[in-house]
Protein backbone atom coordinates (compact mmCIF):
# COMPACT_ATOMS: atom_id res chain seq x y z
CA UNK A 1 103.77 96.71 114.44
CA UNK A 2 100.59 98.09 113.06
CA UNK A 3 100.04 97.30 109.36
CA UNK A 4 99.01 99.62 106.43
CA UNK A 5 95.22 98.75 107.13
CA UNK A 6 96.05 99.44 110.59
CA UNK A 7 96.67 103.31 110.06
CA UNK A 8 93.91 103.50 107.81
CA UNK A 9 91.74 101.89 110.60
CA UNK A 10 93.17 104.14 112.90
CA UNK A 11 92.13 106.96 110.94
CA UNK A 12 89.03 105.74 110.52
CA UNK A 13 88.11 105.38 113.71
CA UNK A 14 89.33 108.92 114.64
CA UNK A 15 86.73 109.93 111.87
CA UNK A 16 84.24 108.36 113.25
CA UNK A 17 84.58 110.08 116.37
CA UNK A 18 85.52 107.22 118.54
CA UNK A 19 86.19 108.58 122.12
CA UNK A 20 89.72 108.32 123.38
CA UNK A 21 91.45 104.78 122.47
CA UNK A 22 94.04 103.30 123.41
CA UNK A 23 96.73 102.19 121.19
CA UNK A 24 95.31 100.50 118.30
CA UNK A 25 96.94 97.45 119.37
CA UNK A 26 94.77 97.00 122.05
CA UNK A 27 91.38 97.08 120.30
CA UNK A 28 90.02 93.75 120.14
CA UNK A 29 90.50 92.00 117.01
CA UNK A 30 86.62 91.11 116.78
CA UNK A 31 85.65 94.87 117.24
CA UNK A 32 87.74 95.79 115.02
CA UNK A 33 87.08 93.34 112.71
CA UNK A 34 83.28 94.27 112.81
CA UNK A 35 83.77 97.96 112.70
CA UNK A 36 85.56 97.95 109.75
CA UNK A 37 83.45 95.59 107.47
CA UNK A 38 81.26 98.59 106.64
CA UNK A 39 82.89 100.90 104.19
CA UNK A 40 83.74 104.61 105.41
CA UNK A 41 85.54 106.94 103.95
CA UNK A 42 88.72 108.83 106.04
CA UNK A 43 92.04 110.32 105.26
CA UNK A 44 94.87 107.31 104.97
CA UNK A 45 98.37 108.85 104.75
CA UNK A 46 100.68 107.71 102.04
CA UNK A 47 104.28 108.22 100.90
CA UNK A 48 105.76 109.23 98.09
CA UNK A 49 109.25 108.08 96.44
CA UNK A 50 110.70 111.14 98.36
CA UNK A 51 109.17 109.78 101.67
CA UNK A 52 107.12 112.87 101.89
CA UNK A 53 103.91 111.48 102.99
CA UNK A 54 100.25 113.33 101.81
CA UNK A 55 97.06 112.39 103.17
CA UNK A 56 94.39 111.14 100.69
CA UNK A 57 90.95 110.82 101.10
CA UNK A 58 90.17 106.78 100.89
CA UNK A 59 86.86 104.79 101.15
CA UNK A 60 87.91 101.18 102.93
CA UNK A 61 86.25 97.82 103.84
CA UNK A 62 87.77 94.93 105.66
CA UNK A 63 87.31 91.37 104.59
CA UNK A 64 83.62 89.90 106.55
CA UNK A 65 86.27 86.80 106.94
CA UNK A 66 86.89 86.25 110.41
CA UNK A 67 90.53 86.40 111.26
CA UNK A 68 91.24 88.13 107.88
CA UNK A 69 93.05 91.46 108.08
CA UNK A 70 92.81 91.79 104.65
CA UNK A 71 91.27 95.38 103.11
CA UNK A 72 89.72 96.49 99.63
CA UNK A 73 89.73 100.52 98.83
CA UNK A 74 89.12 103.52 96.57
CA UNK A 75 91.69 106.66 96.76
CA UNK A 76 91.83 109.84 95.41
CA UNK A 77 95.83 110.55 94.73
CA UNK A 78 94.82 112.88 92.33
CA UNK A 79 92.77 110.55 90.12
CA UNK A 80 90.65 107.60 91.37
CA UNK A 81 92.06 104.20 92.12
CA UNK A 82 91.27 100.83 93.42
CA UNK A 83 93.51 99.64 96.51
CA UNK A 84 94.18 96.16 97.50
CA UNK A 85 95.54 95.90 101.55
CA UNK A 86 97.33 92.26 101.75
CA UNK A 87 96.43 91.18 104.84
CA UNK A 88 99.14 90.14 107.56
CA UNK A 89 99.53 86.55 106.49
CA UNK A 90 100.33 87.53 102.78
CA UNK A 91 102.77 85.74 101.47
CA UNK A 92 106.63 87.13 101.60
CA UNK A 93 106.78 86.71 97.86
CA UNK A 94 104.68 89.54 97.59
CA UNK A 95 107.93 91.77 97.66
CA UNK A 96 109.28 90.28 95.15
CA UNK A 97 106.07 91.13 92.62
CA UNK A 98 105.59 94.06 90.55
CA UNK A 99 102.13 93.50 89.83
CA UNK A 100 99.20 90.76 89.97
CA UNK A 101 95.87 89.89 88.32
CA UNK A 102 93.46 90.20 90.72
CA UNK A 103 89.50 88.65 89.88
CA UNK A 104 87.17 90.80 91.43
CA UNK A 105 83.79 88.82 91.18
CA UNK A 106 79.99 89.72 92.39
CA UNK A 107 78.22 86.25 91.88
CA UNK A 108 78.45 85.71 88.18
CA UNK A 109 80.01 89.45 87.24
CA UNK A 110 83.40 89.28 87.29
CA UNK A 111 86.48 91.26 85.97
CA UNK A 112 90.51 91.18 85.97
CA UNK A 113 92.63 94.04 87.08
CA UNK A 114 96.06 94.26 87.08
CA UNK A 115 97.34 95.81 89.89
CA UNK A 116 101.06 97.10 90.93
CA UNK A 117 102.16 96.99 94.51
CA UNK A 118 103.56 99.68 96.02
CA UNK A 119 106.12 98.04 98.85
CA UNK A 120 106.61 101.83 100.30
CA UNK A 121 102.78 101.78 101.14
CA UNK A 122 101.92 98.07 101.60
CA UNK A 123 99.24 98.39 98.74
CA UNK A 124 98.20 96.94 95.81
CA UNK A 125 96.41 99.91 93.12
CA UNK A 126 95.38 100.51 89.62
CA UNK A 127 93.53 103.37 88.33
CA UNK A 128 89.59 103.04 88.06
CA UNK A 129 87.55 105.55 86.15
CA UNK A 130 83.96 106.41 86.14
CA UNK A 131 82.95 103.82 83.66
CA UNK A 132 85.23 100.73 84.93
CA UNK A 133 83.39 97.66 85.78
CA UNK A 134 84.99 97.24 89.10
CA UNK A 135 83.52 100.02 89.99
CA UNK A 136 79.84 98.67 89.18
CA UNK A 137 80.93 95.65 91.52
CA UNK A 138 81.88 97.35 94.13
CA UNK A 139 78.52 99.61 94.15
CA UNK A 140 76.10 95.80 93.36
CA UNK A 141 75.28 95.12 97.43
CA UNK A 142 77.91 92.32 96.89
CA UNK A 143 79.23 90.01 98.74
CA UNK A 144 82.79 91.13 96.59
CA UNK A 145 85.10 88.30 96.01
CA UNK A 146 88.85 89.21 95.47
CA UNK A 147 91.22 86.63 93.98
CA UNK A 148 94.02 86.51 92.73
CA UNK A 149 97.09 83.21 92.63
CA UNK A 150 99.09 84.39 94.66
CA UNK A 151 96.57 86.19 97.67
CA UNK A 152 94.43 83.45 97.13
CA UNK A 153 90.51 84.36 97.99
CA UNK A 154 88.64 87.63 100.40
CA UNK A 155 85.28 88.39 100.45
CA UNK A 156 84.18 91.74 101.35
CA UNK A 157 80.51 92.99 102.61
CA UNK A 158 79.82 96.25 100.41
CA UNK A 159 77.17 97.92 103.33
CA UNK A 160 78.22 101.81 103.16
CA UNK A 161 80.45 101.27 99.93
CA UNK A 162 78.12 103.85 97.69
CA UNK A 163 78.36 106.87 99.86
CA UNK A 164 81.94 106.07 100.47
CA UNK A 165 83.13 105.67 97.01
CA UNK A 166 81.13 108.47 96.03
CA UNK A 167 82.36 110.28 98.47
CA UNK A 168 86.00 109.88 96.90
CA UNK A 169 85.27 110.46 93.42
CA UNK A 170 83.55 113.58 94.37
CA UNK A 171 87.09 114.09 95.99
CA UNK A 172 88.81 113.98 92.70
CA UNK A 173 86.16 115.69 90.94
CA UNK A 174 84.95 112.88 88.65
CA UNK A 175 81.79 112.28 88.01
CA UNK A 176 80.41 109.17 88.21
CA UNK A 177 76.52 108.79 87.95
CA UNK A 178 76.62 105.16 89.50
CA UNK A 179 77.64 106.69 92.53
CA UNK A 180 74.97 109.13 92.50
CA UNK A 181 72.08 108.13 94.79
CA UNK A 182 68.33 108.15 93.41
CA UNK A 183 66.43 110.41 94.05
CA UNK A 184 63.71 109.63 96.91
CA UNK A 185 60.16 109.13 95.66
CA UNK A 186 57.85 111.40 97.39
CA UNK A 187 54.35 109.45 98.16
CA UNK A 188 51.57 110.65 95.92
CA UNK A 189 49.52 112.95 97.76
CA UNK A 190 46.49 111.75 95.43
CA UNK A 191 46.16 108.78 97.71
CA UNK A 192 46.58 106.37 94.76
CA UNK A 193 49.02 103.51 94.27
């Protein structure tokens, strides 16, 4: 049974333009694994209370852990908010838990976020705005650490997770000028440095 990371993945890959795969399922873990760790953006399919499911565009990263299924986001729903994927070896009490403080941590930066879980979607999400320090984390070059007492520790690579992100806020229509690349310096044409 493929996992909520799993469909993202999936989706992922068809945005990529993978050629014709198989079933998920029989991907290699380790390519998958290593595909994933850099961020991309792709529609992930979610459902609401009513069960009707809407497709939202989401920028995702899979933990650089090996053996980790584990998955950190950002999702447009209509505003922008951070996503938490538990991997597959999360524990059952997880169901039973409305919401969780979660440490997300760049070396010595660090901030708490309470998050909610969503058992329909198999996702962990708060809302994240333009100014939010996780969002400064997540757009640092990293390594992100995720913790949290009862997921215990994931570390993500951030590689890709600027264009991604920014690629979801400009989604939702929020501007956010940390997502906004530099311009590129053209060379001086005077010759001197």
């Amino acid at each position: 049974m493929l996992g909520r990371f799993g469909k993202a993945f999936a989706l992922a890959v068809l945005v990529l333009g993978s050629a014709s795969l198989g079933p998920l399922a029989t991907v290699a873990p380790a390519l998958a694994q290593s595909a994933c760790m850099r961020w991309n953006a792709a529609g992930e399919q979610d459902f609401s209370r009513a069960r009707v499911s809407k497709t939202n565009l989401t920028a995702t990263a899979c933990s650089s852990t090996t053996d980790d299924s584990t998955a950190v986001g950002v999702q447009c729903p209509g505003r922008p908010q951070i996503r938490y994927y538990p991997g597959g070896d999360a524990p059952a009490a997880i169901a039973n838990r409305t919401s969780v403080a979660m440490t997300f941590a760049v070396g010595d930066d660090a901030t708490v976020k309470t998050m909610r879980y969503d058992a329909l979607n198999g996702v962990f999400s708060a809302p994240i705005s333009a100014t939010d320090p996780v969002l400064s984390l997540l757009v640092s070059g990293g390594p992100l650490d995720v913790t949290s007492d009862l997921l215990g520790a994931h570390r993500f690579r951030l590689i890709g997770s600027t264009t991604a992100i920014g690629a979801v806020f400009a989604a939702c229509r929020v501007n956010a000028a940390i997502l906004t690349p530099l311009p590129r310096r053209r060379p001086d044409s005077s010759g001197d440095q």
